[in-house]
Protein backbone atom coordinates (compact mmCIF):
# COMPACT_ATOMS: atom_id res chain seq x y z
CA UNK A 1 98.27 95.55 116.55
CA UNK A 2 101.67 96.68 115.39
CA UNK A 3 104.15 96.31 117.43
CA UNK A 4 107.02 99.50 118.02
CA UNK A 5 109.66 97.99 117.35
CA UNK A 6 108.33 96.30 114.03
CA UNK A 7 109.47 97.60 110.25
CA UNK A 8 106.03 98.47 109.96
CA UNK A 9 105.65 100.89 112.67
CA UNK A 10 108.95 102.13 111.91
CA UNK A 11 107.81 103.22 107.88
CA UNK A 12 104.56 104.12 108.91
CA UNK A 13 106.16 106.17 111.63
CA UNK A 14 108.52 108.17 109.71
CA UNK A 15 106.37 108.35 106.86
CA UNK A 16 103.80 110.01 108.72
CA UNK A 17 105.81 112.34 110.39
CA UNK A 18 107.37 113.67 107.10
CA UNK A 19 103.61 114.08 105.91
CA UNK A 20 102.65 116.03 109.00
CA UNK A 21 105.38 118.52 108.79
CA UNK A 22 105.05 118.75 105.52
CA UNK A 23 101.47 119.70 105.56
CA UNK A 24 101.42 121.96 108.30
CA UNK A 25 104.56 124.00 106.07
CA UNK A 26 102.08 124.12 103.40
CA UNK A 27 99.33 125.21 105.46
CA UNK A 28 101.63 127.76 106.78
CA UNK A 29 102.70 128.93 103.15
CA UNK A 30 99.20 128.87 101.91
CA UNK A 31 97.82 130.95 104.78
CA UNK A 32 101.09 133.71 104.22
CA UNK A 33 100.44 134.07 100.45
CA UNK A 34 96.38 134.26 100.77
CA UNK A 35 97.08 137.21 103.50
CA UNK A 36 99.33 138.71 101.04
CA UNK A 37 97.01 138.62 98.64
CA UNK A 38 94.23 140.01 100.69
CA UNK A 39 97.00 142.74 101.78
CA UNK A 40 97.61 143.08 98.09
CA UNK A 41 93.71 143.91 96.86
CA UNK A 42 93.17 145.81 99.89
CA UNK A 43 96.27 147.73 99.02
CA UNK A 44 94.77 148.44 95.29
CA UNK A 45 91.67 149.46 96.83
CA UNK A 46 93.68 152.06 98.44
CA UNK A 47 95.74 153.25 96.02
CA UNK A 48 92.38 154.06 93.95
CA UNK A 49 91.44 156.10 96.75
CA UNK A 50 94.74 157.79 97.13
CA UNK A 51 94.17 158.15 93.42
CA UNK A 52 91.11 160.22 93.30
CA UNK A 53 92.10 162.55 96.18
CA UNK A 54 95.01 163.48 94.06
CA UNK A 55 92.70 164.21 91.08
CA UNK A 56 90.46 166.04 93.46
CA UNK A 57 93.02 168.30 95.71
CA UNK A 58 93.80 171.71 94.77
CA UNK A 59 95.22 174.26 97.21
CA UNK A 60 94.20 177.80 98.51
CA UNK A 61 96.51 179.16 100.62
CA UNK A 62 98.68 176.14 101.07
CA UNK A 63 96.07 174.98 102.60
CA UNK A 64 94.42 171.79 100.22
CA UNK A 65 90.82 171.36 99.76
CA UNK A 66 88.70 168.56 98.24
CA UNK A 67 86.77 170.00 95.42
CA UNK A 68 84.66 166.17 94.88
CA UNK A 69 83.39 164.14 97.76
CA UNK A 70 84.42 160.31 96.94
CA UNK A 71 82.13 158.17 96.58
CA UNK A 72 83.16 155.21 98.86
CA UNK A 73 80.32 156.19 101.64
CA UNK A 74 82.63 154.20 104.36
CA UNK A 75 84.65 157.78 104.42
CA UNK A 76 81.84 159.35 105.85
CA UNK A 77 81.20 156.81 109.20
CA UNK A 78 82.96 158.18 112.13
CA UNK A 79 85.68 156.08 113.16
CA UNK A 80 84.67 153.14 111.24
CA UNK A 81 87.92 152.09 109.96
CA UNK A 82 88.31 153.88 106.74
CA UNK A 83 90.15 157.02 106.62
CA UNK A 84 91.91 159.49 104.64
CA UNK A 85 94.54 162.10 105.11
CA UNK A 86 96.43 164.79 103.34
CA UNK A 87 98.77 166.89 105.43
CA UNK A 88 102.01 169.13 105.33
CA UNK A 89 105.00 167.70 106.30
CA UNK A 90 105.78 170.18 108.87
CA UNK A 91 102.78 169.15 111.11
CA UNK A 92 100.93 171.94 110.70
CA UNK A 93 97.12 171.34 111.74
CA UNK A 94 95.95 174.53 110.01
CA UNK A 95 97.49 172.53 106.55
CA UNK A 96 95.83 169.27 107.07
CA UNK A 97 92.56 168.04 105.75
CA UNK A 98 91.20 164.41 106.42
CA UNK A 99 87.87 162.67 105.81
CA UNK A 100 84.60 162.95 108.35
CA UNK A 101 85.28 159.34 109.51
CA UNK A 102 88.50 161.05 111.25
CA UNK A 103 86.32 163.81 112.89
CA UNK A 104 88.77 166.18 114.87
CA UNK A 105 91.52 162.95 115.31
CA UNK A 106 94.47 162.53 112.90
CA UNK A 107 96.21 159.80 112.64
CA UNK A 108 100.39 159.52 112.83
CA UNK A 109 102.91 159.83 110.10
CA UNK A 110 105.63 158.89 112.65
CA UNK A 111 106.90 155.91 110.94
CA UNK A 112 106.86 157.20 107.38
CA UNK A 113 108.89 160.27 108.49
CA UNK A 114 111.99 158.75 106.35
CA UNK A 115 114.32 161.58 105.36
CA UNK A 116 115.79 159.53 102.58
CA UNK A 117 112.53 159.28 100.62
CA UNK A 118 111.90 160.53 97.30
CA UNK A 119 108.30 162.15 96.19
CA UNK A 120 106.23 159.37 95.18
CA UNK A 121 107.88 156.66 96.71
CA UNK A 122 104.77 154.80 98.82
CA UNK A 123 105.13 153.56 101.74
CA UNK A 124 102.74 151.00 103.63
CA UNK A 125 101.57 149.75 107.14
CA UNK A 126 99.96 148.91 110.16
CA UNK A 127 98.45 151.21 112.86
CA UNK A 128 95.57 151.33 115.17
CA UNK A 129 92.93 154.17 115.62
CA UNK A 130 91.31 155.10 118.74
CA UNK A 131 88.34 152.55 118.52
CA UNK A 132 90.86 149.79 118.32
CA UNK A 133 90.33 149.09 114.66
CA UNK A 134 94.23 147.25 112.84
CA UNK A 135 94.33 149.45 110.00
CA UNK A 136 96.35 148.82 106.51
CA UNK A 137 97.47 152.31 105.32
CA UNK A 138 99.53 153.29 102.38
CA UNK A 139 101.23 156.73 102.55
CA UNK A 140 102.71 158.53 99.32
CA UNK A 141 103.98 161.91 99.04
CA UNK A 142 103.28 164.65 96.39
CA UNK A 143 104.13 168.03 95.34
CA UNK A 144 101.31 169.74 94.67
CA UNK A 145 100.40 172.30 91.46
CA UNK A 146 101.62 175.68 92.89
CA UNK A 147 103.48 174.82 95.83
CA UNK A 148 107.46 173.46 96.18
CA UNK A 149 106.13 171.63 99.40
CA UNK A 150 105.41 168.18 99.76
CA UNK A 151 102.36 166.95 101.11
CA UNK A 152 101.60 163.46 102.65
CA UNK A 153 98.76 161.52 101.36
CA UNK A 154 97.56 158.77 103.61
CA UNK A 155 94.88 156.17 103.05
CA UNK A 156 93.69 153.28 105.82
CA UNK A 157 91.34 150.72 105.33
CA UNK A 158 89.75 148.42 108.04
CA UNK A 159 92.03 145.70 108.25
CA UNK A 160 90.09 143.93 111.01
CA UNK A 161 87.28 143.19 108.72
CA UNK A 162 89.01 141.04 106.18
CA UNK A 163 90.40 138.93 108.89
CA UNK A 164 86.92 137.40 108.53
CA UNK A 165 87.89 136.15 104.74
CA UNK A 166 91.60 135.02 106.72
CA UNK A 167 90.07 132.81 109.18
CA UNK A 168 87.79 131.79 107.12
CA UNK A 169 90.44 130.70 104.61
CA UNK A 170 92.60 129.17 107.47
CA UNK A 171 89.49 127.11 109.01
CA UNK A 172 88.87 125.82 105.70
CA UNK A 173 92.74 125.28 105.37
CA UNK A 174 93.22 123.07 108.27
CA UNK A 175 89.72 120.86 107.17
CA UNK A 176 91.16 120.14 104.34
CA UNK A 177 94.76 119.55 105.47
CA UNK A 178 93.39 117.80 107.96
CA UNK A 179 91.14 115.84 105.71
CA UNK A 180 94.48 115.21 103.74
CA UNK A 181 96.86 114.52 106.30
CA UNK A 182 94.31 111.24 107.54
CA UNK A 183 94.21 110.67 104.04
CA UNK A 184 97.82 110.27 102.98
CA UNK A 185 98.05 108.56 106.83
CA UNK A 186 95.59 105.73 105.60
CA UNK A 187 97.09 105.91 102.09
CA UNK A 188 100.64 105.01 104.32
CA UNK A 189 99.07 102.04 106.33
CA UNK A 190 97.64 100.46 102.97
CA UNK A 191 100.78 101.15 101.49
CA UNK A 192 103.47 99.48 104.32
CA UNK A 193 100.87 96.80 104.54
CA UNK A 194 100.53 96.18 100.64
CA UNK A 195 104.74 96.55 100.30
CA UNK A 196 105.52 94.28 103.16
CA UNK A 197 102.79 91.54 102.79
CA UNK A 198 105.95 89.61 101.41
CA UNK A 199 107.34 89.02 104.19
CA UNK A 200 104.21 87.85 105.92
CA UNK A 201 104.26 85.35 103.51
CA UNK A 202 107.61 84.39 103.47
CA UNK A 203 107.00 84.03 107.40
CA UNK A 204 103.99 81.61 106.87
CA UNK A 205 106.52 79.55 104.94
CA UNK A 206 109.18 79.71 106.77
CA UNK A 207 107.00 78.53 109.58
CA UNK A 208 105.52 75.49 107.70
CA UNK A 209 109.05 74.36 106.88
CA UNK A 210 109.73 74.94 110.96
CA UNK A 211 106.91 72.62 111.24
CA UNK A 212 107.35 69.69 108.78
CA UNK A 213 103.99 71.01 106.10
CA UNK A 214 107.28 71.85 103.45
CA UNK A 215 110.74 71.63 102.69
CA UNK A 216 111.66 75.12 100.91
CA UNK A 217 110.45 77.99 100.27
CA UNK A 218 107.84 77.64 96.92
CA UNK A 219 106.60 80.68 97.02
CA UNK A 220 106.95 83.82 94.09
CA UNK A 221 108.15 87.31 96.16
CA UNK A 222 109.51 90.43 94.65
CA UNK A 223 113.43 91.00 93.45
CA UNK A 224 114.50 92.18 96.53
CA UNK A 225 113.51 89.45 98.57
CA UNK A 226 113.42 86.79 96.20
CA UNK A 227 117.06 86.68 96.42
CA UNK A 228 117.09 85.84 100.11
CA UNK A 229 114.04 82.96 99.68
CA UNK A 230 116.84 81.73 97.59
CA UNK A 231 119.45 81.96 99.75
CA UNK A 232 117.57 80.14 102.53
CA UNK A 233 116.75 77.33 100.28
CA UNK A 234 119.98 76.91 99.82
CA UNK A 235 120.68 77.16 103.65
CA UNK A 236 118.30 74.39 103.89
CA UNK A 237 119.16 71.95 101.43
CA UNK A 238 123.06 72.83 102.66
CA UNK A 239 121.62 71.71 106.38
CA UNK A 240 119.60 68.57 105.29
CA UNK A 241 123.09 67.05 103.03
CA UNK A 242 125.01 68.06 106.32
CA UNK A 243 122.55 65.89 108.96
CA UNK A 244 122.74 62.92 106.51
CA UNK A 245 126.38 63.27 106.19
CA UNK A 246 126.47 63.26 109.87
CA UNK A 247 123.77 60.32 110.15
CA UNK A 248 126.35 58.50 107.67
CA UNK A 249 129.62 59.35 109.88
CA UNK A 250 127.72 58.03 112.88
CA UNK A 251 126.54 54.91 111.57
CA UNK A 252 130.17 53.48 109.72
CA UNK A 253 131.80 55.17 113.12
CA UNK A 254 129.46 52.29 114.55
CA UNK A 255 130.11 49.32 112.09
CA UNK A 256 133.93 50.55 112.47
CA UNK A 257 133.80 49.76 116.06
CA UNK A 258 131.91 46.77 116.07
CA UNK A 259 133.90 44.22 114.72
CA UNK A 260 137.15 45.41 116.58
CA UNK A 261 135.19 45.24 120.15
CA UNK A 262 133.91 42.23 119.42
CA UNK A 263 137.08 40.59 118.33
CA UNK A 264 138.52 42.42 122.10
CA UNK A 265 135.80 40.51 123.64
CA UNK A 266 136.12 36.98 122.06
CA UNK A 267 139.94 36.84 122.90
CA UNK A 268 139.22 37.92 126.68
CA UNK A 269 137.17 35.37 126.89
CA UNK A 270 139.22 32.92 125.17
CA UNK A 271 142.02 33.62 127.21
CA UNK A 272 140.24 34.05 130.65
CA UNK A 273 142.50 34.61 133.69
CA UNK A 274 142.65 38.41 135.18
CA UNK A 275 143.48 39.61 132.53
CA UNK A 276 140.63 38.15 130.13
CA UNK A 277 138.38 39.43 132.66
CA UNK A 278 139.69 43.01 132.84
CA UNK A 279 139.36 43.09 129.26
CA UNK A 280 136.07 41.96 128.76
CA UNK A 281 135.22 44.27 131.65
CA UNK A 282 136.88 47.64 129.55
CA UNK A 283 135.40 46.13 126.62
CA UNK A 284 132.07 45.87 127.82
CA UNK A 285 132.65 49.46 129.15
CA UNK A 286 133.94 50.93 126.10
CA UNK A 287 130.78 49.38 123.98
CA UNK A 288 128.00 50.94 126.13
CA UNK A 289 130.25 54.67 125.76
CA UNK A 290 130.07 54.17 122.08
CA UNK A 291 126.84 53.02 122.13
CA UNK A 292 125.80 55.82 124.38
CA UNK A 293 128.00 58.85 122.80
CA UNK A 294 126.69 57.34 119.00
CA UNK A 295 123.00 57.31 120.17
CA UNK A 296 123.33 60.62 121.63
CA UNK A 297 124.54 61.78 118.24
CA UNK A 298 121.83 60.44 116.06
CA UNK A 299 119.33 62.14 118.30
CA UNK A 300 120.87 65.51 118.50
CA UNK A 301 121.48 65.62 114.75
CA UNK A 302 117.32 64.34 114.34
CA UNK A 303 116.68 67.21 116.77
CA UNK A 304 118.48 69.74 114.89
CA UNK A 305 116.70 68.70 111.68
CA UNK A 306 114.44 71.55 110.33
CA UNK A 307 110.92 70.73 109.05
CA UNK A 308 110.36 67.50 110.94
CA UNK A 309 106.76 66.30 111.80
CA UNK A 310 106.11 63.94 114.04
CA UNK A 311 101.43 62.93 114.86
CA UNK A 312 102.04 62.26 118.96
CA UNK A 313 98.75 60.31 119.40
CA UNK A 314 99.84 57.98 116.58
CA UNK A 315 103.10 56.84 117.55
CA UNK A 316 101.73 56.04 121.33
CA UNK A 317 98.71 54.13 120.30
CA UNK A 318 101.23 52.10 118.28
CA UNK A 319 103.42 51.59 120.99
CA UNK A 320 100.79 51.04 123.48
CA UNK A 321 99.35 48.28 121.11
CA UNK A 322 102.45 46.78 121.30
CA UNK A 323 102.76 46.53 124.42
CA UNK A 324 99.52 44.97 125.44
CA UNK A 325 99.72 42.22 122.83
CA UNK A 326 103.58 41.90 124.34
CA UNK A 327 102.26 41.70 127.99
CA UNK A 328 98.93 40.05 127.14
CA UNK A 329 99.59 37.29 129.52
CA UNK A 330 99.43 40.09 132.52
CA UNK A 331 96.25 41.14 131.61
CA UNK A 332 97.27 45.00 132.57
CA UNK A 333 94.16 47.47 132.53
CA UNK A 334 95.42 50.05 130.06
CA UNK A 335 93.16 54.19 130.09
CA UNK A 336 93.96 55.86 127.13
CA UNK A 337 93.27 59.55 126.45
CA UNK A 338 94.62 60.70 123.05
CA UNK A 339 93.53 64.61 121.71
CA UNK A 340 93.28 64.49 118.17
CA UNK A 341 95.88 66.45 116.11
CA UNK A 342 98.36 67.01 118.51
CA UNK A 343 102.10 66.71 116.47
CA UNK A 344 105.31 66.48 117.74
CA UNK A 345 107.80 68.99 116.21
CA UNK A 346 110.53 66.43 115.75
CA UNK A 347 111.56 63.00 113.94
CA UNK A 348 108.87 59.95 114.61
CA UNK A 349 111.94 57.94 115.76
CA UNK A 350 113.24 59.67 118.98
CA UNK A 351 109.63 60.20 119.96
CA UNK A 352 109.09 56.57 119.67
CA UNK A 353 111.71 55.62 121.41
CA UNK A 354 111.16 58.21 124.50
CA UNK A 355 107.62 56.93 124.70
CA UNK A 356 108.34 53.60 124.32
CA UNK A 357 110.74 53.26 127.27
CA UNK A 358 108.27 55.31 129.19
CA UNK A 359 105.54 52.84 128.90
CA UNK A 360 108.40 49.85 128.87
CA UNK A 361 108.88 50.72 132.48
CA UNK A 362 105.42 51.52 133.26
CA UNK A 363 104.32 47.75 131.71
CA UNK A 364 106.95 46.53 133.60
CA UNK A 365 106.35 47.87 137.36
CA UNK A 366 102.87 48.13 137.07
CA UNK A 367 100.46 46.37 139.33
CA UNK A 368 97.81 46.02 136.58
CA UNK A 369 96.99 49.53 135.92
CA UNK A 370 98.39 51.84 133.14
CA UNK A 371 97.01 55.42 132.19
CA UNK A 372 98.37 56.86 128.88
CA UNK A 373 97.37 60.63 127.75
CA UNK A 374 98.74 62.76 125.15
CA UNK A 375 97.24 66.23 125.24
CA UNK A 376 98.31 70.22 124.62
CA UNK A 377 100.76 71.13 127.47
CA UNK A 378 99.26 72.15 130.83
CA UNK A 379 102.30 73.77 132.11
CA UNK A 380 104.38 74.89 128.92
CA UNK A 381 107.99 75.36 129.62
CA UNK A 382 108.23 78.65 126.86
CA UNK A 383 104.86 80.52 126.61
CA UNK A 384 105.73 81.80 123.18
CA UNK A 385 105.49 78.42 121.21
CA UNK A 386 102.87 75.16 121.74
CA UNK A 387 104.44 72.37 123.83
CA UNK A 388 102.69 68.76 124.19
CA UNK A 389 102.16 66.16 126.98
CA UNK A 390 102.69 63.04 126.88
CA UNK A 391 101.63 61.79 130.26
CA UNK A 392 102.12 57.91 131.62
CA UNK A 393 101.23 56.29 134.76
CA UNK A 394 101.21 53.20 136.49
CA UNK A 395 99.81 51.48 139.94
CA UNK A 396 103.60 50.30 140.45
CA UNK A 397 105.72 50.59 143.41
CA UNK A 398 106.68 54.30 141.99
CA UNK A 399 109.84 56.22 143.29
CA UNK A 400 111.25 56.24 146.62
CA UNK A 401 112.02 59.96 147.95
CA UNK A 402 115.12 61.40 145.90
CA UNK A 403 115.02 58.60 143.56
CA UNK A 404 113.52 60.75 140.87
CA UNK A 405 116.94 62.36 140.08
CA UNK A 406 118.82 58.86 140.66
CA UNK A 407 116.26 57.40 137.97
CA UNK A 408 117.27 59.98 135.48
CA UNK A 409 121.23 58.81 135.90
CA UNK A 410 122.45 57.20 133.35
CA UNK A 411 123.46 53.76 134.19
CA UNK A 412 121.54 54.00 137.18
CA UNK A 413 118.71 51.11 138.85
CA UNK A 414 116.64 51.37 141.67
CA UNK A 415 115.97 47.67 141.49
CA UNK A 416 118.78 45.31 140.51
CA UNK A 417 115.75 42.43 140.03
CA UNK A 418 114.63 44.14 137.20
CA UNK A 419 115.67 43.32 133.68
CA UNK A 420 117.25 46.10 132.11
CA UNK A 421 120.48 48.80 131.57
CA UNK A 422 119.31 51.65 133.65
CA UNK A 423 119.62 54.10 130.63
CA UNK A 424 115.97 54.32 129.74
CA UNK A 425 114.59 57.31 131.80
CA UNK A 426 118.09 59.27 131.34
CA UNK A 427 117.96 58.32 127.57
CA UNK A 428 114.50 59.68 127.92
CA UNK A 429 115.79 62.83 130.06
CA UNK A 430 118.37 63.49 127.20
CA UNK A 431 116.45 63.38 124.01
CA UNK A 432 114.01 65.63 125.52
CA UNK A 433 116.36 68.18 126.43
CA UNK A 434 117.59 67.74 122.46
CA UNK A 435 114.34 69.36 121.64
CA UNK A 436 114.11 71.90 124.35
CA UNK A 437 111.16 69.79 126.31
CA UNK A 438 111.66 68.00 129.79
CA UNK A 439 110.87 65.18 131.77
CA UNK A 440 108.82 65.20 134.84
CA UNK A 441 108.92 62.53 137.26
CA UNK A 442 106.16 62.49 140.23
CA UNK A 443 103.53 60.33 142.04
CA UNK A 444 100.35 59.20 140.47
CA UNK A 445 97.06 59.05 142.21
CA UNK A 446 97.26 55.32 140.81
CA UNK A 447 99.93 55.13 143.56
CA UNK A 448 103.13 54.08 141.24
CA UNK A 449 104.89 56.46 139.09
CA UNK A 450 103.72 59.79 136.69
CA UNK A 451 105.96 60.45 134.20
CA UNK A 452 105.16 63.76 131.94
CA UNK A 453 107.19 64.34 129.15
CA UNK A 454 106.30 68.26 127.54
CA UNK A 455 108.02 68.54 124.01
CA UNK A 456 107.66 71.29 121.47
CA UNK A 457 104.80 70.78 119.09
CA UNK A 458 103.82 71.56 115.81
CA UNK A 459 100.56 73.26 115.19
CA UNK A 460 97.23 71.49 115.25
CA UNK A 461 95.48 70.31 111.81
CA UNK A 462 99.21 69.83 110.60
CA UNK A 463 99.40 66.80 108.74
């Protein structure tokens, strides 16, 4: 289906158009000039009429008279269609003589009655005799042998019966404009989809990159996109040297830091007193910022990163074996549900390390019971791309009313007995949001926590 407001609609639109009008102009000039032609014979056909009578008129009494009947029988029908005239300018009946088909009508020389004519000059027509019959008549005037009058010669076909050869013509016209028109229409559709298969295929790249399967753009494509496949693998390698500049930055801003905090730290604590103890305190302060606003870096420049790739069952089966052989003493009952193929669209690292505190706290509070899942999203947060699940639960304690949001604070603890900094779930919380995907914090049927963290994925059978 093409959409309106694609470049494919849009040719094929215009295109067509310009082919419609154009054929129904031609079908218009095509009909004209075959009834001018048909006007044109019929005309000739006339004239050899108008012909003969002159030949064959002689007058007695300024009266003329037809010494030879003609031989075109169609004179003789009354009324048929086919008539001839020769009368005295004046109007005089007694001076007129016209064919049997006329019988006792005549037919008008009204609009020939042009006092600037000269003899000879013909004239031609339309009128329509008493039985309703369109008429093509050609009119001349002549002065006849021994007479200084002119007389008016007028000959009129049937025009009504070759409108049979015009719609005839015209039917067969418009079947075969027709014919054309869905012709040149499919000959268009091939065409736009032929010319712009390009950049279907510069789309399928472009989305494998998106997804981690390449990183530029390998494909061949004609001059005038070539140029921009080029351009965009330079926008890509110029974006991959930037994140590992910034990856670089972030990590000697670290080591920078490090020494001189630590140095802070060992003197407070040399020196003790109030003071040694407000130090260490702004120290300790100042390291988990750092830590915090350098962490939050790494991620958001990982998350940024374009082609990264990341198997979602893979990395939590890893963690989750871990974790077991970590907590093996507790004997916790772990239920495991992993969909195969299911890909993270980001870097193997931040997923690891939002699943692993995930599971970290659901190892921790558990009371022996740990459910693990990783499956296509139930509830995707954008309906236009594939989002994952990766779903943990536990048997724990769980959340008290409101302390869902509290949980997600940074810095935060619900339970002070607990080992730990509080910035798991919000670290959790954060890279999430990185990648456009959320955290979900509920109660599980197990009776402790459910934790469901949707993130964008890559498409399945990527590998």
């Amino acid at each position: 289906m093409i959409s309106r407001s694609s470049l494919a609609f849009r040719l094929i639109a215009a295109a067509s158009v310009v082919s419609v009008v154009l054929l129904i102009a031609a079908g218009i000039l095509l009909s004209s000039l075959f009834t001018a032609a048909v006007e044109r014979s019929l005309d000739a056909r006339l004239q050899a009429v108008m012909d003969g009578l002159l030949a064959s008129v002689e007058l007695e009494k300024e009266v003329p008279k037809i010494n030879n009947v003609l031989a075109d029988t169609r004179f003789e029908i009354p009324l048929a269609g086919w008539y001839w005239q020769i009368s005295s300018l004046d109007g005089d009946p007694a001076r007129q003589v016209a064919s049997a088909s006329l019988l006792d009508e005549r037919l008008p020389l009204t609009q020939f009655m042009k006092s600037d004519r000269r003899p000879g000059n013909r004239m031609s027509g339309y009128l329509t005799d008493q039985s309703g019959n369109t008429l093509r008549v050609i009119e001349q005037r002549f002065t006849l042998f021994g007479s200084k009058e002119q007389y008016s010669f007028l000959v009129a076909g049937n025009f009504d019966e070759l409108q049979t050869e015009v719609s005839a013509f015209n039917n067969a016209l418009i079947a075969v404009l027709g014919l054309l028109g869905l012709g040149l229409v499919a000959a268009i559709l091939l065409q736009v989809r032929y010319g712009l298969r390009p950049l279907s295929d510069l789309q399928g790249e472009l989305s494998e990159i998106r997804e981690g399967e390449q990183e530029r753009i390998a494909g061949s494509y004609p001059d005038e996109i070539q140029t921009v496949t080029d351009e965009l693998n330079l926008l890509l390698k110029s974006n991959t040297e930037v994140i590992e500049r910034a990856r670089t930055q972030v990590g000697n801003l670290a080591h920078a830091l490090k020494t001189p905090l630590s140095v802070l730290t060992n003197e407070a604590g040399i020196h003790g007193g109030k003071l040694g103890s407000k130090v260490s305190e702004q120290t300790g302060v100042m390291r988990d910022q750092v830590s915090m606003y350098l962490d939050r870096a790494r991620r958001a420049a990982r998350a940024k990163t374009i082609g990264s790739s990341t198997d979602a069952s893979d990395v939590v089966r890893s963690i989750v074996r871990t974790l077991e052989r970590i907590h093996v003493d507790s004997k916790i009952l772990v239920k495991a549900s992993y969909d195969t193929d299911i890909r993270f669209r980001g870097e193997r690292q931040d997923l690891e390390e939002m699943v692993g505190n995930l599971l970290d706290n659901a190892f921790k509070w558990t009371g022996g019971k740990v459910a693990v899942g990783v499956r296509p999203s139930a509830s995707p947060i954008d309906k236009r791309i594939a989002w994952i699940d990766v779903c943990v639960e536990d048997n724990g304690p769980g959340l008290p009313d409101g302390g869902a949001a509290i949980a997600m604070e940074r810095g935060k603890r619900l339970d002070e007995t607990k080992p730990g900094s509080g910035l798991g779930l919000s670290i959790v919380s954060e890279t999430a949001a990185m990648y456009g995907g959320k955290l979900f914090l509920d109660k599980s049927d197990l009776g402790g926590l459910h934790a469901v963290l949707t993130l964008p994925a890559a498409r399945r059978g990527d590998g």
